[in-house]
C-alpha atoms as a PDB file:
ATOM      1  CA  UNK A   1     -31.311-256.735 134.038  1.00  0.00           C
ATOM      2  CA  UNK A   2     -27.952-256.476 131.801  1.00  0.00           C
ATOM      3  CA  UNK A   3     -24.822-258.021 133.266  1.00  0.00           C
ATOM      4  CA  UNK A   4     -21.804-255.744 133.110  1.00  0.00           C
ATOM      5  CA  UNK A   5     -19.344-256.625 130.600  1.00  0.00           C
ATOM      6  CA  UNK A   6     -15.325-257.993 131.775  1.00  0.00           C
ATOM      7  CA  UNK A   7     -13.546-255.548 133.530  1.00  0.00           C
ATOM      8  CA  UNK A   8     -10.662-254.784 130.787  1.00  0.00           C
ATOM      9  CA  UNK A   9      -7.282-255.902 130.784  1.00  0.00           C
ATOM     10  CA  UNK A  10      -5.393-253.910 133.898  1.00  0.00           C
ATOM     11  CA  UNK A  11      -2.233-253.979 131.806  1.00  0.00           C
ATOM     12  CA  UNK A  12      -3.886-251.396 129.560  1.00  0.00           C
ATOM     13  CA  UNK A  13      -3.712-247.663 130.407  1.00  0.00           C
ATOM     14  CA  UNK A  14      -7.024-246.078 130.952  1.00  0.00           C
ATOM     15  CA  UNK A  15      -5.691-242.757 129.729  1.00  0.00           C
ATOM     16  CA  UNK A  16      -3.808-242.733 126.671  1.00  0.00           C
ATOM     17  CA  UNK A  17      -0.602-240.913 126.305  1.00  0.00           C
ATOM     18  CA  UNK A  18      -2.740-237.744 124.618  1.00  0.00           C
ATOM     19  CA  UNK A  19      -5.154-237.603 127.250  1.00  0.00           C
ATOM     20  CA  UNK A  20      -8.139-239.974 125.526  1.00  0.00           C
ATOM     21  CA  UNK A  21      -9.732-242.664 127.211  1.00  0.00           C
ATOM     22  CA  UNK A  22      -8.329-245.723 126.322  1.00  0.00           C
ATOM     23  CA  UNK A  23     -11.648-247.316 124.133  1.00  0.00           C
ATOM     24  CA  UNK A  24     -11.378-250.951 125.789  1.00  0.00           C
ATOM     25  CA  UNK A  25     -12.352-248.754 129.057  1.00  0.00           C
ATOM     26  CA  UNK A  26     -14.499-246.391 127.608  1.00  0.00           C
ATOM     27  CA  UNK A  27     -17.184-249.092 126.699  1.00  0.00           C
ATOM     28  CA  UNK A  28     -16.561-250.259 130.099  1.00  0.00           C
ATOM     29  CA  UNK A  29     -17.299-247.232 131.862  1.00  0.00           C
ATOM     30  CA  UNK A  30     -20.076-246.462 129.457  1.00  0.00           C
ATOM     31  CA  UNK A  31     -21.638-249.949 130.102  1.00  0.00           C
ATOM     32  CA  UNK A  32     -21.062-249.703 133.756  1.00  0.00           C
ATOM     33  CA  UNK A  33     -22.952-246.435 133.847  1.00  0.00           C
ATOM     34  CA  UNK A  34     -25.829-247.867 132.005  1.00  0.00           C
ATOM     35  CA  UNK A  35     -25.816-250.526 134.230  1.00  0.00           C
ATOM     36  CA  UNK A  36     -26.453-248.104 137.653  1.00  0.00           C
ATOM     37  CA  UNK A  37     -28.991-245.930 136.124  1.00  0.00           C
ATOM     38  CA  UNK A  38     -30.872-249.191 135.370  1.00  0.00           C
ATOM     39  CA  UNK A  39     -30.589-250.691 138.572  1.00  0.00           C
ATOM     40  CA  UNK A  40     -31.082-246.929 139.874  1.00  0.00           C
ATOM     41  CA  UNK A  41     -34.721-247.061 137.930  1.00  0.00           C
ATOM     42  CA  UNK A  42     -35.610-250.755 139.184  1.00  0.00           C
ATOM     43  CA  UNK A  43     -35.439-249.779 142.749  1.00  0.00           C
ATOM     44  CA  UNK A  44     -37.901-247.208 142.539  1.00  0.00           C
ATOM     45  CA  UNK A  45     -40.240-248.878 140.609  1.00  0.00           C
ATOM     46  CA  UNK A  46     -41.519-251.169 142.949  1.00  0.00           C
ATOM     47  CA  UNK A  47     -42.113-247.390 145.011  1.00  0.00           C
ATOM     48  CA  UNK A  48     -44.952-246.436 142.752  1.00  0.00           C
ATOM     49  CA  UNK A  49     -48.387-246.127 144.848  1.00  0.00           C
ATOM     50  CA  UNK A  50     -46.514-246.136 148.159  1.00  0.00           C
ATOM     51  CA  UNK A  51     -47.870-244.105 150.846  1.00  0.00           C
ATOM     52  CA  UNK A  52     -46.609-240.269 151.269  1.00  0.00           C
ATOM     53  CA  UNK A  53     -45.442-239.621 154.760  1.00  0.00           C
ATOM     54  CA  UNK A  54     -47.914-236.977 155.443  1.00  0.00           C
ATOM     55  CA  UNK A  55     -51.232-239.390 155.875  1.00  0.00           C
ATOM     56  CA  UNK A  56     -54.895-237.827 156.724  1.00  0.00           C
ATOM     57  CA  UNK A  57     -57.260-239.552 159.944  1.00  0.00           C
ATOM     58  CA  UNK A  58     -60.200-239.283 160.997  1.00  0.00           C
ATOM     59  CA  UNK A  59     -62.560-240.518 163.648  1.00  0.00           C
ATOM     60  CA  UNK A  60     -66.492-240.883 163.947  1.00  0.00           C
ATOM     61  CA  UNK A  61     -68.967-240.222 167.416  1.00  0.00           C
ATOM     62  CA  UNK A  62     -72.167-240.119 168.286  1.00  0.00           C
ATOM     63  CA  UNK A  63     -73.478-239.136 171.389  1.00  0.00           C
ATOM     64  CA  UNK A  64     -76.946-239.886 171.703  1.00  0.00           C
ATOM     65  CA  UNK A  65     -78.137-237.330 174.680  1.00  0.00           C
ATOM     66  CA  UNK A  66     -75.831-234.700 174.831  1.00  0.00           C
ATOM     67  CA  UNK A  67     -74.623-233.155 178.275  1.00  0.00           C
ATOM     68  CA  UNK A  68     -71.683-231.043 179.004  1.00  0.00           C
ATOM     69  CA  UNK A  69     -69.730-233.774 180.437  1.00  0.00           C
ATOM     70  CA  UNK A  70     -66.389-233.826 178.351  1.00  0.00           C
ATOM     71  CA  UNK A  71     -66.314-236.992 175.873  1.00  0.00           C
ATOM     72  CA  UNK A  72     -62.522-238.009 174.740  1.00  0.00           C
ATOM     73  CA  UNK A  73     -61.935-239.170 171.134  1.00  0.00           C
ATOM     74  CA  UNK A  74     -57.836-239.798 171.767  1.00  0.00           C
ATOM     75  CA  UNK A  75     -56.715-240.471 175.114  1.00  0.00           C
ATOM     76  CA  UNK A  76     -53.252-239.798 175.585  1.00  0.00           C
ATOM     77  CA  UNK A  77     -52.675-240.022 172.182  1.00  0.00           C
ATOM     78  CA  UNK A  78     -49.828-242.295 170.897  1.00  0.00           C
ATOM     79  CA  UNK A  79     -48.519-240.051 168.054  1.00  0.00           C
ATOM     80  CA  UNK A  80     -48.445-236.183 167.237  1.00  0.00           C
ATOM     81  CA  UNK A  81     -51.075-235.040 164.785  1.00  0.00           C
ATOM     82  CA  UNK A  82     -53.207-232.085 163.858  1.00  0.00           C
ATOM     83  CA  UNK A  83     -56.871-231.636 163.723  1.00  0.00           C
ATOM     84  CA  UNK A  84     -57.827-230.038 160.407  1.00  0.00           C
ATOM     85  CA  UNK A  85     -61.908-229.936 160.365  1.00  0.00           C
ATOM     86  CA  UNK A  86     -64.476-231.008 162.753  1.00  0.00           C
ATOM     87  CA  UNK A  87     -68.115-231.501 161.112  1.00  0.00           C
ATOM     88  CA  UNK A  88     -71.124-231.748 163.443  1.00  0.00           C
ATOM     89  CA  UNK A  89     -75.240-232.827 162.780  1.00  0.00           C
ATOM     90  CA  UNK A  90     -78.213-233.787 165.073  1.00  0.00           C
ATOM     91  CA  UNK A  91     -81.531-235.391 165.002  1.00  0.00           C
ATOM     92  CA  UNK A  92     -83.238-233.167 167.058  1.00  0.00           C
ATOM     93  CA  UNK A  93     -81.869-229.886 169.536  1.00  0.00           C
ATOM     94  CA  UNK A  94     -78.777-227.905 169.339  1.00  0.00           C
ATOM     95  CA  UNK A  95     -76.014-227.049 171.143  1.00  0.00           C
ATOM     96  CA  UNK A  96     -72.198-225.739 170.362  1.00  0.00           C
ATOM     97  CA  UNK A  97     -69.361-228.305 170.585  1.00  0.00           C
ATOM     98  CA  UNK A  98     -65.832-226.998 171.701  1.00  0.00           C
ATOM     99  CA  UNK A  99     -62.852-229.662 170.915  1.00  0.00           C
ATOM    100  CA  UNK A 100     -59.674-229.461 173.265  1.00  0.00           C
ATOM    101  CA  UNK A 101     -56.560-229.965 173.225  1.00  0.00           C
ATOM    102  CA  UNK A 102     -55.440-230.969 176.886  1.00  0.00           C
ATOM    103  CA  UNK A 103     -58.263-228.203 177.808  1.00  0.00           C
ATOM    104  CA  UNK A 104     -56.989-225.723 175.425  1.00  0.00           C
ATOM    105  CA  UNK A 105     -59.644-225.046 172.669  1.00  0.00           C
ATOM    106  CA  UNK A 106     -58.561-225.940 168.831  1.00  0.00           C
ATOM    107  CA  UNK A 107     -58.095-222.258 167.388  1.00  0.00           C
ATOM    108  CA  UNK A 108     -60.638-221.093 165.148  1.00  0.00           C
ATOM    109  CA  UNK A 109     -64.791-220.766 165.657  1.00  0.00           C
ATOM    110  CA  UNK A 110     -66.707-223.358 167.593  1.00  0.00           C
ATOM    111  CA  UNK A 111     -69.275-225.794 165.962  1.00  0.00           C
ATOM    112  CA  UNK A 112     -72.942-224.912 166.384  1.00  0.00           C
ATOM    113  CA  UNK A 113     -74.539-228.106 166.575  1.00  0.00           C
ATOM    114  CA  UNK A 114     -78.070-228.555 164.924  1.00  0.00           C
ATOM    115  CA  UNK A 115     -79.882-230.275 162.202  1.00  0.00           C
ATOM    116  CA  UNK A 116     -77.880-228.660 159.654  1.00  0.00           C
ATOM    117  CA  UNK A 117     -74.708-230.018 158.995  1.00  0.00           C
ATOM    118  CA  UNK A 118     -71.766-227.701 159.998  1.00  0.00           C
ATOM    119  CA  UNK A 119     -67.858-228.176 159.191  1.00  0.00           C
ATOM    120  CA  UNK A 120     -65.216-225.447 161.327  1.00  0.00           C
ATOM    121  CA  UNK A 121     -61.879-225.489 159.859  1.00  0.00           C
ATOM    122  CA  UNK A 122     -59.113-225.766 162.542  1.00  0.00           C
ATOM    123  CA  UNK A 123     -55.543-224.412 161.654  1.00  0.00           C
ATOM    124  CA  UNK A 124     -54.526-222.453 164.799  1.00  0.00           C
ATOM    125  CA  UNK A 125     -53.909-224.280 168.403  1.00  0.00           C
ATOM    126  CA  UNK A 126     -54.665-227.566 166.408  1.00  0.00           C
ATOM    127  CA  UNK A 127     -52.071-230.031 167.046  1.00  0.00           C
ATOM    128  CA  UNK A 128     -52.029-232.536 169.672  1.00  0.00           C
ATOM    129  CA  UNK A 129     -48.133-233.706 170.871  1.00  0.00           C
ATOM    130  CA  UNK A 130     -48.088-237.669 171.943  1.00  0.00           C
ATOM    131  CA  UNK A 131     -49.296-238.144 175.541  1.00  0.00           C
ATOM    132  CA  UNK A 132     -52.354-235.437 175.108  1.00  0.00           C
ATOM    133  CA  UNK A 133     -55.728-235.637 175.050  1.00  0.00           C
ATOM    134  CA  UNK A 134     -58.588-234.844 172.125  1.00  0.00           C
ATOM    135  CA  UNK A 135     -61.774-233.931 173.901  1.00  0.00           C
ATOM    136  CA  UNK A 136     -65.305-232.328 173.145  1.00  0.00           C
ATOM    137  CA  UNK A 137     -67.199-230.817 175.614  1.00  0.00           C
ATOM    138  CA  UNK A 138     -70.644-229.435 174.507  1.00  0.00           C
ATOM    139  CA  UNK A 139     -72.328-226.310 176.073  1.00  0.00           C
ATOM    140  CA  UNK A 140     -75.331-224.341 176.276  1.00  0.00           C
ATOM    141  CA  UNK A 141     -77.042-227.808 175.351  1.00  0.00           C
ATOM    142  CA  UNK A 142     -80.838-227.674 174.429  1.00  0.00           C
ATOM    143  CA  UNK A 143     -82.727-231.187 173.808  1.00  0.00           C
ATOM    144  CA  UNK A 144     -79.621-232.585 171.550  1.00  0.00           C
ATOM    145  CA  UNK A 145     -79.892-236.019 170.340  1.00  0.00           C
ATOM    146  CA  UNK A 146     -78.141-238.405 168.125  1.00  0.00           C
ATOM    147  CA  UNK A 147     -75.036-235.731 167.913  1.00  0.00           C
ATOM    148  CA  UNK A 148     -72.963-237.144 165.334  1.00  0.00           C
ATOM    149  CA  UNK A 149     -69.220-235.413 164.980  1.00  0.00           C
ATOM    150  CA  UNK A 150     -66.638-236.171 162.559  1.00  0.00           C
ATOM    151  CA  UNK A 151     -62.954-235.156 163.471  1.00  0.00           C
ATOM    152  CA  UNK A 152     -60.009-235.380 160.683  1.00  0.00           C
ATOM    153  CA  UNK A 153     -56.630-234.124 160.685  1.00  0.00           C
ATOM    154  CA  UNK A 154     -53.136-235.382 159.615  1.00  0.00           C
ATOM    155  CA  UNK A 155     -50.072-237.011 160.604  1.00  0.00           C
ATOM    156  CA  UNK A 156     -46.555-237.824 159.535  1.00  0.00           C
ATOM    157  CA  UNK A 157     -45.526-241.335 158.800  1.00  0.00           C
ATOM    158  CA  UNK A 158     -41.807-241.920 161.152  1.00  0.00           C
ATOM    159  CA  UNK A 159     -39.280-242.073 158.601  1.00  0.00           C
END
């Protein structure tokens, strides 16, 4: 990067006696401002591809013979997030999987657990504070297997 030029002579005026700027310091100021809007661009160069503070997660399960005993994914979790989606699948049975938040349901519909692959969007009673628990407790449960459930959200990266 360009050096800044001498700092003029402080003998001379900076404003002339009909209100110009004196041109010794007029380069100067000039070059100086140059000078900060080039070192202003060089420090945010080296910011290109950095992460954004808001930052997606997600986490992967599978419960091979489902019951209705509760299973937690994040236990007493460490940082406050949401839960955005929840997608579900089986081998074999079905059943319908309610996540909670501390024992509150997530807002929005429940996932019906089969074959078929099902996604329920979450954007109501979805976010979890530090210190709570994520858990999924399954119900009216008929011969599920191999339950595999997907949960994804967000978070914000601490300043």
């Amino acid at each position: 990067m360009a050096t800044l030029p001498p700092v003029p002579d402080s003998q001379e005026k900076v404003i002339l006696p009909g209100g110009s700027i004196n041109p010794p310091w007029y380069a100067w100021f000039l070059a100086f401002v140059n000078y900060t809007r080039a070192a202003a661009a060089a420090s945010t160069t080296g910011l290109a591809g950095k992460a954004g503070t808001s930052q997606t997660w997600e986490v992967t399960f599978t419960v091979v013979k489902v019951t209705t005993d509760p299973v937690y994914v994040i236990l007493k979790s460490v940082k406050a997030r949401t839960v955005t989606a929840v997608v579900t699948d089986c081998d074999s049975g079905t059943c319908t999987l309610t996540g909670q938040i501390d024992g509150t349901p997530l807002g929005g519909t429940a996932n019906s657990v089969s074959t078929t692959e099902s996604e329920q969007t979450h954007i109501s009673a979805n976010s979890i504070a530090a210190g709570q628990d994520l858990r999924f407790v399954a119900s009216s449960v008929s011969s599920c297997r191999n339950m595999r459930v997907r949960v994804s959200g967000t978070f914000s990266l601490d300043a």
